[in-house]
C-alpha atoms as a PDB file:
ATOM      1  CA  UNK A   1      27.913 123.403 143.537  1.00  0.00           C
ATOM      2  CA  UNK A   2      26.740 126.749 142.073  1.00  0.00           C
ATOM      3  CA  UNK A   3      22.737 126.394 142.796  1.00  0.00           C
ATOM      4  CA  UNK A   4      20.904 127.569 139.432  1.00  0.00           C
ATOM      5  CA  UNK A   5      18.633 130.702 140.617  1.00  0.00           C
ATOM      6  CA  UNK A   6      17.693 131.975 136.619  1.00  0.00           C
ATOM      7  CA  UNK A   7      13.922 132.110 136.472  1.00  0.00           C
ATOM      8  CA  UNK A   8      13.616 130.255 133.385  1.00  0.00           C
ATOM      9  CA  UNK A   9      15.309 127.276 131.012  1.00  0.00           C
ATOM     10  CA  UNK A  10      14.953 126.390 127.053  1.00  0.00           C
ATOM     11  CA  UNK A  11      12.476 123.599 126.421  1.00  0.00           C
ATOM     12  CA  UNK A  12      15.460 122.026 124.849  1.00  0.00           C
ATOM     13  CA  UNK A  13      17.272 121.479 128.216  1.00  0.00           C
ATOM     14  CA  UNK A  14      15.214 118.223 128.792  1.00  0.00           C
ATOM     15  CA  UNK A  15      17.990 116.442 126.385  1.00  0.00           C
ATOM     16  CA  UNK A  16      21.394 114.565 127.634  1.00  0.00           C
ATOM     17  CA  UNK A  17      23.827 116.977 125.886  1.00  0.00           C
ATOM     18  CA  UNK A  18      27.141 116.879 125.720  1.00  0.00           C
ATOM     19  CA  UNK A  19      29.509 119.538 124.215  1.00  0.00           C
ATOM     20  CA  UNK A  20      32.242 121.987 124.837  1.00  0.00           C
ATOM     21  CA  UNK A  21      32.982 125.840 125.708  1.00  0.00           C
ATOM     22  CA  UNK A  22      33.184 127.087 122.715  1.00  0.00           C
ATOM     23  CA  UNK A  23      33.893 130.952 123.657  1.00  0.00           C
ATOM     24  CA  UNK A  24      34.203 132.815 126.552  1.00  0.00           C
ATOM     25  CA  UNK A  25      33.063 136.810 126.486  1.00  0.00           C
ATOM     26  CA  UNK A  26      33.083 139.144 129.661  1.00  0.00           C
ATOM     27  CA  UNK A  27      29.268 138.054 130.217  1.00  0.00           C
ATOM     28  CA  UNK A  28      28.682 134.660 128.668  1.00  0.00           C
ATOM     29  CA  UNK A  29      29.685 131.281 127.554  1.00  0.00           C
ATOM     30  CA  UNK A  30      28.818 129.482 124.355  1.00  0.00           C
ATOM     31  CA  UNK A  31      28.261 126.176 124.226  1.00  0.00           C
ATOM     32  CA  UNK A  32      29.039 123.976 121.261  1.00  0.00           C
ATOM     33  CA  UNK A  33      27.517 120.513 122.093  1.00  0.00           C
ATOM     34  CA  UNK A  34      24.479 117.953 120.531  1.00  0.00           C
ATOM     35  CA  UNK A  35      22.304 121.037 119.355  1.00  0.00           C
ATOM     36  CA  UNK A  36      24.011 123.902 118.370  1.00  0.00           C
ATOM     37  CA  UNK A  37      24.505 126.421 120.946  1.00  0.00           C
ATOM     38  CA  UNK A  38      23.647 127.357 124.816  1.00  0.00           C
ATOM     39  CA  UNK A  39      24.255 130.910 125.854  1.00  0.00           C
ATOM     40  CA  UNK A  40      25.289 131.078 129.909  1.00  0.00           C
ATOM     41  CA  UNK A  41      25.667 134.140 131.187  1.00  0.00           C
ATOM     42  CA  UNK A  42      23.502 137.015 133.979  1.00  0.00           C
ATOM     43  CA  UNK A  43      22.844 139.280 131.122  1.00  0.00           C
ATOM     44  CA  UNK A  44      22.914 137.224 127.799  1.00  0.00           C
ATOM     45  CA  UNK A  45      19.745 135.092 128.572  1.00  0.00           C
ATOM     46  CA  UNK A  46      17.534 133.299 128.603  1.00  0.00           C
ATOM     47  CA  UNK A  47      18.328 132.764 125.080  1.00  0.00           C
ATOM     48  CA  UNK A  48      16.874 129.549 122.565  1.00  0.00           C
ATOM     49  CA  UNK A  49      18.869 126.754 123.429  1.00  0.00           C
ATOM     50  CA  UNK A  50      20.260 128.722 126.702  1.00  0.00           C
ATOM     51  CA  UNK A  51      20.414 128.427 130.281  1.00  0.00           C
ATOM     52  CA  UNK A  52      20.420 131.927 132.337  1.00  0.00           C
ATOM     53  CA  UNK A  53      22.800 132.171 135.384  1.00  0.00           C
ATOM     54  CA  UNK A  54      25.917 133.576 137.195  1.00  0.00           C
ATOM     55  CA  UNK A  55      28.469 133.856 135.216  1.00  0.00           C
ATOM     56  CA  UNK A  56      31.274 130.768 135.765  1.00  0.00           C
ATOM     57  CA  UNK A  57      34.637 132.028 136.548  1.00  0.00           C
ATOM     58  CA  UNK A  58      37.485 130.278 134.880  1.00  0.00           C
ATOM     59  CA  UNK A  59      35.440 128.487 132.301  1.00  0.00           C
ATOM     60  CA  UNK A  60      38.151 127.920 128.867  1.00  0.00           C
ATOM     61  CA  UNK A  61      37.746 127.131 125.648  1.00  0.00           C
ATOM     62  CA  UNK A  62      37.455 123.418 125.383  1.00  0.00           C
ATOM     63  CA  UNK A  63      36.318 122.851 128.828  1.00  0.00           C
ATOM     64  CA  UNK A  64      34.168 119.702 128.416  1.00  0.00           C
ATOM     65  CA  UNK A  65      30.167 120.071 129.114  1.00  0.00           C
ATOM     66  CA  UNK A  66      27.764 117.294 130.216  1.00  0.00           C
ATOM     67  CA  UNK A  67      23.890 117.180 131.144  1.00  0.00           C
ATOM     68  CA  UNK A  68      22.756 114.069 133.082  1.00  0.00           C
ATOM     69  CA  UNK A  69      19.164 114.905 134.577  1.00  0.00           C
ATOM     70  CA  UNK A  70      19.071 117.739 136.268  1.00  0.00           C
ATOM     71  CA  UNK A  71      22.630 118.831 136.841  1.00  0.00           C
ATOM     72  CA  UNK A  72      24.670 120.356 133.615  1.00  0.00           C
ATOM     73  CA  UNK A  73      28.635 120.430 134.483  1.00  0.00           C
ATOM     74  CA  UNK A  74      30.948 122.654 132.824  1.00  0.00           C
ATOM     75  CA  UNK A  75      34.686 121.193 133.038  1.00  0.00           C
ATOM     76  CA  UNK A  76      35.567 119.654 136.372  1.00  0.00           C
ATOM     77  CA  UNK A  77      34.988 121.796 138.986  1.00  0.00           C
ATOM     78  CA  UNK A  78      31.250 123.461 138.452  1.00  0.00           C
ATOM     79  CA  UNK A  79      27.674 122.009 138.468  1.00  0.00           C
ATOM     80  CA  UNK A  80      24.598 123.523 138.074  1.00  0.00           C
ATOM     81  CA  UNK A  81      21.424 122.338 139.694  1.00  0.00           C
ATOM     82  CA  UNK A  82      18.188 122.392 137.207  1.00  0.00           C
ATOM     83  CA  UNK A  83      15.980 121.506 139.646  1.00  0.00           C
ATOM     84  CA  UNK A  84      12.177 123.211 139.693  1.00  0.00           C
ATOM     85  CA  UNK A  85      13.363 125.213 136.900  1.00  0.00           C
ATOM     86  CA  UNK A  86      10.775 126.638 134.539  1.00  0.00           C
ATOM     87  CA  UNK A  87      10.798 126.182 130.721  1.00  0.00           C
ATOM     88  CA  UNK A  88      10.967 129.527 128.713  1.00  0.00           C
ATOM     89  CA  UNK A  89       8.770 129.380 125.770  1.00  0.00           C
ATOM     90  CA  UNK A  90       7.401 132.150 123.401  1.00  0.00           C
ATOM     91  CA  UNK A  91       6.095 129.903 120.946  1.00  0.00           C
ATOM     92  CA  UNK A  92       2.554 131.237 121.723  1.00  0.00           C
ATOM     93  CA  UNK A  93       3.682 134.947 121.457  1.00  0.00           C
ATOM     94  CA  UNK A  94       2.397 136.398 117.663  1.00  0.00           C
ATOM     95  CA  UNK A  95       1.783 139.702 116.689  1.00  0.00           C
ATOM     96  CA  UNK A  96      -2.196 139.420 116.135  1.00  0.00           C
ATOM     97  CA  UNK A  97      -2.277 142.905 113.830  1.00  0.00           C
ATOM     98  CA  UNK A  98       0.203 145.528 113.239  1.00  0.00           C
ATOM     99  CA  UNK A  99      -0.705 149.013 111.882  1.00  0.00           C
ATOM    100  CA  UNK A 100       1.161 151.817 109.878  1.00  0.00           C
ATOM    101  CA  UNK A 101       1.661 154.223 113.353  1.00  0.00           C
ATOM    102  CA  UNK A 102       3.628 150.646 115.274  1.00  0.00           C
ATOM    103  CA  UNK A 103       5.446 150.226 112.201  1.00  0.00           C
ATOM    104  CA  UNK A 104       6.359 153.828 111.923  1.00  0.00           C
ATOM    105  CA  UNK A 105       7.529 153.773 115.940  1.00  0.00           C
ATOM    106  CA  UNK A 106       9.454 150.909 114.902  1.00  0.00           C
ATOM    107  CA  UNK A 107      11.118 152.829 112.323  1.00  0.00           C
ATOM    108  CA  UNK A 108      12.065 156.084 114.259  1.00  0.00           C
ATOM    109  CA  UNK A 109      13.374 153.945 117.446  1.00  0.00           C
ATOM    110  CA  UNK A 110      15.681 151.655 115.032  1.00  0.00           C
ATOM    111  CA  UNK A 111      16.753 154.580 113.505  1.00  0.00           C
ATOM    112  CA  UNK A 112      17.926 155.954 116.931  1.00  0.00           C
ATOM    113  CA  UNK A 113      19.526 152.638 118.415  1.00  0.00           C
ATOM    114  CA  UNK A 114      20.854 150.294 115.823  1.00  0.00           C
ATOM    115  CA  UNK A 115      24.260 150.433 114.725  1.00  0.00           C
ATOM    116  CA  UNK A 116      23.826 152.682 112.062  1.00  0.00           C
ATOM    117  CA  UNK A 117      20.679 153.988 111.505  1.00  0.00           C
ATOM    118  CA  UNK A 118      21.847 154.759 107.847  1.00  0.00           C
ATOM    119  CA  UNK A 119      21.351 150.880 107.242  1.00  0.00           C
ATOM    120  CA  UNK A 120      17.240 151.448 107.905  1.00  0.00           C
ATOM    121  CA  UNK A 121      17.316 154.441 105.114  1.00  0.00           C
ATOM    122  CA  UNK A 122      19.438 151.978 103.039  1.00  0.00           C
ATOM    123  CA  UNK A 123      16.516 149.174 104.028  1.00  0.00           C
ATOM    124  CA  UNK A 124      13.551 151.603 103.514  1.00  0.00           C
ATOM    125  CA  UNK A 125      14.809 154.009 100.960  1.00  0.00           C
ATOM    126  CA  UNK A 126      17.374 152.014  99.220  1.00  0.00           C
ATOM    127  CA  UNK A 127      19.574 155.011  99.522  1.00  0.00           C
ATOM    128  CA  UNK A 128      23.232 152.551  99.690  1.00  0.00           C
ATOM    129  CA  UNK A 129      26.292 154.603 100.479  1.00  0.00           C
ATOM    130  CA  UNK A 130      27.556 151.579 102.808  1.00  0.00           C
ATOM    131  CA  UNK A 131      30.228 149.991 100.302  1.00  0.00           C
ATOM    132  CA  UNK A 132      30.370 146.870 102.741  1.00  0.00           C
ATOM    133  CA  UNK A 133      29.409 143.079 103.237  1.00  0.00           C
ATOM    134  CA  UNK A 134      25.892 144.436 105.232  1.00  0.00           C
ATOM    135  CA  UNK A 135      25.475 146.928 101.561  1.00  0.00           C
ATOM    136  CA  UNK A 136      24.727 143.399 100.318  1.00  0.00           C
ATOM    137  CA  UNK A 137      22.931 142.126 103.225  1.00  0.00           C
ATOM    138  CA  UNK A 138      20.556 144.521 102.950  1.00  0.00           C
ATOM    139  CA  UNK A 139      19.835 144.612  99.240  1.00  0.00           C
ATOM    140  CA  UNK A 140      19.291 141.111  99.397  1.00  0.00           C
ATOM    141  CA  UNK A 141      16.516 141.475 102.367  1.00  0.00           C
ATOM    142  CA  UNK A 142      15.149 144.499 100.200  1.00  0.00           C
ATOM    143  CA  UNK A 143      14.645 142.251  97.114  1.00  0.00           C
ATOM    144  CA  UNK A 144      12.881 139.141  99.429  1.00  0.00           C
ATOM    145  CA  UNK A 145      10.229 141.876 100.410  1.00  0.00           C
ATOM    146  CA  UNK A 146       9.783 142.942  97.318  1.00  0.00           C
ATOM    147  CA  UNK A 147       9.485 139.042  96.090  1.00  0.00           C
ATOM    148  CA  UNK A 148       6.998 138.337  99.078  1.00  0.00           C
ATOM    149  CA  UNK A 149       4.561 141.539  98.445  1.00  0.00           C
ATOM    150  CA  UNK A 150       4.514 140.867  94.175  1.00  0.00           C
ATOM    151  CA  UNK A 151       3.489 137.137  95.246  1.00  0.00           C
ATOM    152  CA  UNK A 152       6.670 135.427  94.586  1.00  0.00           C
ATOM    153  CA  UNK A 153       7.317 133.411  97.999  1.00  0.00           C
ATOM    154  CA  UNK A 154      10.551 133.351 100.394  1.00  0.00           C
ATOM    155  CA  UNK A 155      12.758 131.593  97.764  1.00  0.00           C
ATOM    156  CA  UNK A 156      15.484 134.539  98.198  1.00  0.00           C
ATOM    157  CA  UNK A 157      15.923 133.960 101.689  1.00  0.00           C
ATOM    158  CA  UNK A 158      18.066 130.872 100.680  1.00  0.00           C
ATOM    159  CA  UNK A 159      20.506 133.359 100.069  1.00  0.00           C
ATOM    160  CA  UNK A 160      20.594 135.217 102.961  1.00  0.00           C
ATOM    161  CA  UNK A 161      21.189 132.086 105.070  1.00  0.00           C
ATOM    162  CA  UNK A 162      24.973 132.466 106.144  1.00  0.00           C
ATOM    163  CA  UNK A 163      25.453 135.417 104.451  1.00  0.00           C
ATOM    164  CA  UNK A 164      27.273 138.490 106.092  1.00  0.00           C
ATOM    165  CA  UNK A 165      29.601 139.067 108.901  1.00  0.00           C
ATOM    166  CA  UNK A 166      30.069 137.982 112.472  1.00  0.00           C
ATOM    167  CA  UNK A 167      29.180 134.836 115.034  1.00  0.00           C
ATOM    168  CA  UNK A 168      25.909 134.240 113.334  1.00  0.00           C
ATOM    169  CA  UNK A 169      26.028 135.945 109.890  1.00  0.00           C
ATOM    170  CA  UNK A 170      24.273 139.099 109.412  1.00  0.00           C
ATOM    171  CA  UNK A 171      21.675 137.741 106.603  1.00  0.00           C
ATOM    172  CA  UNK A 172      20.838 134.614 109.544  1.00  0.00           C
ATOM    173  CA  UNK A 173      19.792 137.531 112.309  1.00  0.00           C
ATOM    174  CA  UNK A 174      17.495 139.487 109.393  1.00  0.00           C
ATOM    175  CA  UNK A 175      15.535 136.209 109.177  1.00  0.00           C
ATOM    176  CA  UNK A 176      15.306 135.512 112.466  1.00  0.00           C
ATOM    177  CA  UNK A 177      13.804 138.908 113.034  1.00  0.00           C
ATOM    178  CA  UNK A 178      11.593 139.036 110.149  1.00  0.00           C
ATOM    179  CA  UNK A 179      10.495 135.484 111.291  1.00  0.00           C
ATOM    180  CA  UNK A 180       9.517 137.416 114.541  1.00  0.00           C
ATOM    181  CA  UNK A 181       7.527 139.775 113.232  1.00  0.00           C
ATOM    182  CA  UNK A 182       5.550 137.349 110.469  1.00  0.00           C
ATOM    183  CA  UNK A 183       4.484 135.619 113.637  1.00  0.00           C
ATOM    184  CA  UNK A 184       0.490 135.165 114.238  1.00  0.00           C
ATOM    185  CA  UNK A 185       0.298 135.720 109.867  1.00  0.00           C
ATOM    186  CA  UNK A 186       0.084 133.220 107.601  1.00  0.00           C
ATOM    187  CA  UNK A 187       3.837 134.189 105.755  1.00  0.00           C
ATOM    188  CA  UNK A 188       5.380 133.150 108.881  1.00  0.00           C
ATOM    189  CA  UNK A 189       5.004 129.219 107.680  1.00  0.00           C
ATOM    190  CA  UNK A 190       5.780 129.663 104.422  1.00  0.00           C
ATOM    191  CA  UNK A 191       9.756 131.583 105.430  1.00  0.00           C
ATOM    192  CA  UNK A 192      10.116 129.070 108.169  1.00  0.00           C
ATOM    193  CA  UNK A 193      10.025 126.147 105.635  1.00  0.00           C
ATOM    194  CA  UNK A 194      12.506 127.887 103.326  1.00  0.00           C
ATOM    195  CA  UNK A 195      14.841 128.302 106.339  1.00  0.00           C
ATOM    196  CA  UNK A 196      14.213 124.665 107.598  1.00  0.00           C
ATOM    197  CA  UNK A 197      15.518 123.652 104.210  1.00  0.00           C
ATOM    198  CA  UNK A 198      18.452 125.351 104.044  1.00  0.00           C
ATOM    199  CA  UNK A 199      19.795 125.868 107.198  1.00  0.00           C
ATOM    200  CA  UNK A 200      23.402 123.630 106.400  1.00  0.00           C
ATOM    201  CA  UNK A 201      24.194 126.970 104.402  1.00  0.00           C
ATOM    202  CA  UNK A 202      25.191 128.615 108.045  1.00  0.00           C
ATOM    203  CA  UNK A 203      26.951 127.540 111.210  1.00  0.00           C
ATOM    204  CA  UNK A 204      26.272 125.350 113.824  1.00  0.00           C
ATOM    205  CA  UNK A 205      25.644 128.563 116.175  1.00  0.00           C
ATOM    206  CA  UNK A 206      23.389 130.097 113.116  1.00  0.00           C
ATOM    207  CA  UNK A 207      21.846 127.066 112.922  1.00  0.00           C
ATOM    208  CA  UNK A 208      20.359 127.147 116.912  1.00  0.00           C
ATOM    209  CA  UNK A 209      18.762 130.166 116.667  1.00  0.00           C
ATOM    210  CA  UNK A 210      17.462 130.186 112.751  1.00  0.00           C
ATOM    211  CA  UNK A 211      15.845 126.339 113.676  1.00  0.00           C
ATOM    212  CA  UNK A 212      13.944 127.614 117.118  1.00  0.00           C
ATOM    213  CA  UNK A 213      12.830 130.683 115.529  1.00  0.00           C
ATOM    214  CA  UNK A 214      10.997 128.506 112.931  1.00  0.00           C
ATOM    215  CA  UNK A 215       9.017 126.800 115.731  1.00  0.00           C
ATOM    216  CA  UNK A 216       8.499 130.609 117.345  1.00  0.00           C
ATOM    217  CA  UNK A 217      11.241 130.579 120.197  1.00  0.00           C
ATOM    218  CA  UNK A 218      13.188 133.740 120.317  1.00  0.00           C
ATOM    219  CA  UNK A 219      15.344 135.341 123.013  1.00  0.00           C
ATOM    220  CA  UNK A 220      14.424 137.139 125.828  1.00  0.00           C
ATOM    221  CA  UNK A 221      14.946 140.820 124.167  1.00  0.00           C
ATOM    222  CA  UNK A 222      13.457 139.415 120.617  1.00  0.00           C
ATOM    223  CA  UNK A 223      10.466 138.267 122.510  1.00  0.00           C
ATOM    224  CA  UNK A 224      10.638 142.007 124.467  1.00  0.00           C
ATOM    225  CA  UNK A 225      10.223 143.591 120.640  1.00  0.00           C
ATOM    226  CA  UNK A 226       7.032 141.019 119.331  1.00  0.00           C
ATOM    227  CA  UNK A 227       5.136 142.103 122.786  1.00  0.00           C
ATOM    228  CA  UNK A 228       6.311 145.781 122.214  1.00  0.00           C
ATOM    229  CA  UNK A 229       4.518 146.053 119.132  1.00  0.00           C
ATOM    230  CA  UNK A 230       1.321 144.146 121.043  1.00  0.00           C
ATOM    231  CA  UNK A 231       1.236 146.948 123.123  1.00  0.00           C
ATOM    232  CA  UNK A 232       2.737 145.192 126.328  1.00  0.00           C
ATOM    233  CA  UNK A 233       6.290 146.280 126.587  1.00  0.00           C
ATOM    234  CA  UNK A 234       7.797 149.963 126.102  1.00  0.00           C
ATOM    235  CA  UNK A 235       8.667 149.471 122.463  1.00  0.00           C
ATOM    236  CA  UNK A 236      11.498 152.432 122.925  1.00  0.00           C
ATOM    237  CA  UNK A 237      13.487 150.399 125.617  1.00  0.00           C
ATOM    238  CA  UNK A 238      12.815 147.125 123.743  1.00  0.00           C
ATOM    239  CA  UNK A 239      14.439 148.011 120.762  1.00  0.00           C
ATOM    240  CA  UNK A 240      17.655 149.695 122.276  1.00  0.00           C
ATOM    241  CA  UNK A 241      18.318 146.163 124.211  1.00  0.00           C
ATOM    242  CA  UNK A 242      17.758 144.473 121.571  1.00  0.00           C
ATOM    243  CA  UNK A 243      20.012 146.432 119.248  1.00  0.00           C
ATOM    244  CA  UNK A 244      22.775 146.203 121.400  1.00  0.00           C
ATOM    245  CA  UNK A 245      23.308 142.140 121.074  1.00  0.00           C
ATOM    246  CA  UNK A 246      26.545 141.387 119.795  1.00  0.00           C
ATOM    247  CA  UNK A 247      28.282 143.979 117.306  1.00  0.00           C
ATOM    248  CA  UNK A 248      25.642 143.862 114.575  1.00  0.00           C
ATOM    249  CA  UNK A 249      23.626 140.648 116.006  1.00  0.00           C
ATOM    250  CA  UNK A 250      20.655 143.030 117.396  1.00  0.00           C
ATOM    251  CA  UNK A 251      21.029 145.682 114.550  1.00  0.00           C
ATOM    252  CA  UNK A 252      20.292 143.075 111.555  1.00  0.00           C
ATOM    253  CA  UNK A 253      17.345 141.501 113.922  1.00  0.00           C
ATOM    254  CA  UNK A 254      15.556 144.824 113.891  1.00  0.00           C
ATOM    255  CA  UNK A 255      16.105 145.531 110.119  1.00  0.00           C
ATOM    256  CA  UNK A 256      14.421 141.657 109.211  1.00  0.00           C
ATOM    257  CA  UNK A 257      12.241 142.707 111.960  1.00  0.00           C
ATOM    258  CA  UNK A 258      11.029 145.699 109.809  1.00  0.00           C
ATOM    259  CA  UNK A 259      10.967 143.850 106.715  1.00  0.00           C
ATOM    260  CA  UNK A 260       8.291 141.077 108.123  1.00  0.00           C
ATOM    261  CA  UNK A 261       6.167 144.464 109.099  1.00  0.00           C
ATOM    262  CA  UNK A 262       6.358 145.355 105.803  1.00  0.00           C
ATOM    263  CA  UNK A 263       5.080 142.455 104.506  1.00  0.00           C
ATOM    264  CA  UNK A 264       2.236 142.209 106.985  1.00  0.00           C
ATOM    265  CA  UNK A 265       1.419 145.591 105.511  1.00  0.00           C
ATOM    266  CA  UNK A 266       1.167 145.450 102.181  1.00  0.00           C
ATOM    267  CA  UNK A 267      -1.822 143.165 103.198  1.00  0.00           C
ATOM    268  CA  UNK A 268      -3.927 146.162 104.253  1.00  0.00           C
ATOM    269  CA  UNK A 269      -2.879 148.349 101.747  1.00  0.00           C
ATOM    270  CA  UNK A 270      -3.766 145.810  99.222  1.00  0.00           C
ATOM    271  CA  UNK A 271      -7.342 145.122 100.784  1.00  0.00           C
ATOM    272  CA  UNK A 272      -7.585 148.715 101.185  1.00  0.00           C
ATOM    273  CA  UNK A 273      -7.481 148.998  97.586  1.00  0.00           C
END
């Protein structure tokens, strides 16, 4: 038995599940069972939906995965003990305020560490020279801010959902970040619903993380950026981890992550009127 020594486990872990390995990278498994996706890995975690610990060796695609109380198995010949784990939660983690010099560290940090900080000029500026799937990505999250600030609701994020490129689609991680940083304002309700409603538009995998964002549980670096900006983590070294998830994962989560601050904004500016 490999004894489970990660500090913390997803709220969701109290559930029988049973699923498969869906994918196996150099530091994580994905899960494809009951609910859409675990994450099991050292460095990957502790994710929504995830477990964090030592990485299985000779876990394959299609190996069969069970939870019965406290003990998940993966195939036949590994179990991991659950016992006296803690739940990880950040549903009570909201950014109370945000102000034009934390969006503006924001800004110069993504432009440094994201994939390709010509996507947050594109995003800002609407400068495009990307000629790509993200080129559309991005124009899309540029016209849902615009939307939001001239009073016209979240009813373009329906068309973000499974839009774009990758394991979860580039448009699903811009709304999972902007869903980060609307938390703790009233907008963050009103996107969550038009995700909730929409969410059979994206993968199962999509599906995971978009549904426990909407009830405010994000991943351990996501949660790393939303107390960055509270003033209790080094917002520099928050948003380089973060922007190094998957190939464009991280990248696309910053960018909707910017786009919720500059919604937020345009609430002082307008009072300030």
């Amino acid at each position: 038995m490999i004894k489970y020594n990660a500090n913390y486990v997803s709220a969701c872990i109290g559930k029988m599940y049973v699923g498969y390995v869906m994918q196996v990278f150099d530091e994580a498994i994905n899960v494809l069972g009951d609910n859409p996706l675990w994450i099991i890995g050292p460095s990957k975690g502790p994710q929504p939906l995830g477990i964090k610990l030592n990485l299985l060796p000779n876990s394959r695609k299609g190996d069969p995965v069970l939870k019965d109380g406290n003990v998940v198995k993966l195939g036949k010949n590994y179990e991991i003990d659950l016992v006296d784990a803690k739940i990880w939660s950040t549903s009570r983690l909201t950014i109370i305020d945000i102000n034009v010099e934390t969006y503006n560290k924001v800004l110069f940090w993504a432009r440094r560490y994201i994939l390709r900080p010509e996507y947050v000029d594109a995003l800002i500026n609407g400068v495009f020279a990307l000629h790509n799937l993200d080129e559309l990505v991005i124009k899309r999250l540029r016209r849902l801010v615009a939307d939001v600030i001239k009073g016209a609701g979240f009813e373009q994020a329906k068309y973000m959902i499974g839009l774009g490129t990758g394991l979860t689609p580039s448009g699903d991680d811009a709304l999972v970040g902007m869903l980060a940083s609307l938390r703790g304002s009233y907008y963050f309700a009103k996107l969550a619903e038009i995700v909730k409603n929409n969410l059979v538009k994206t993968n199962w995998i999509s599906q995971g993380y978009l549904n426990c964002a909407t009830i405010g549980e994000f991943g351990y670096e996501a949660a790393a950026v939303i107390e960055a900006c509270m003033g209790a983590n080094d917002l520099e070294y928050s948003i380089k981890t973060t922007s190094k998830i998957g190939h464009s994962s991280g990248s696309f989560f910053i960018l909707g992550f910017i786009s919720g601050l500059e919604i937020r904004l345009s609430d002082h500016r307008n009072s300030n009127l």
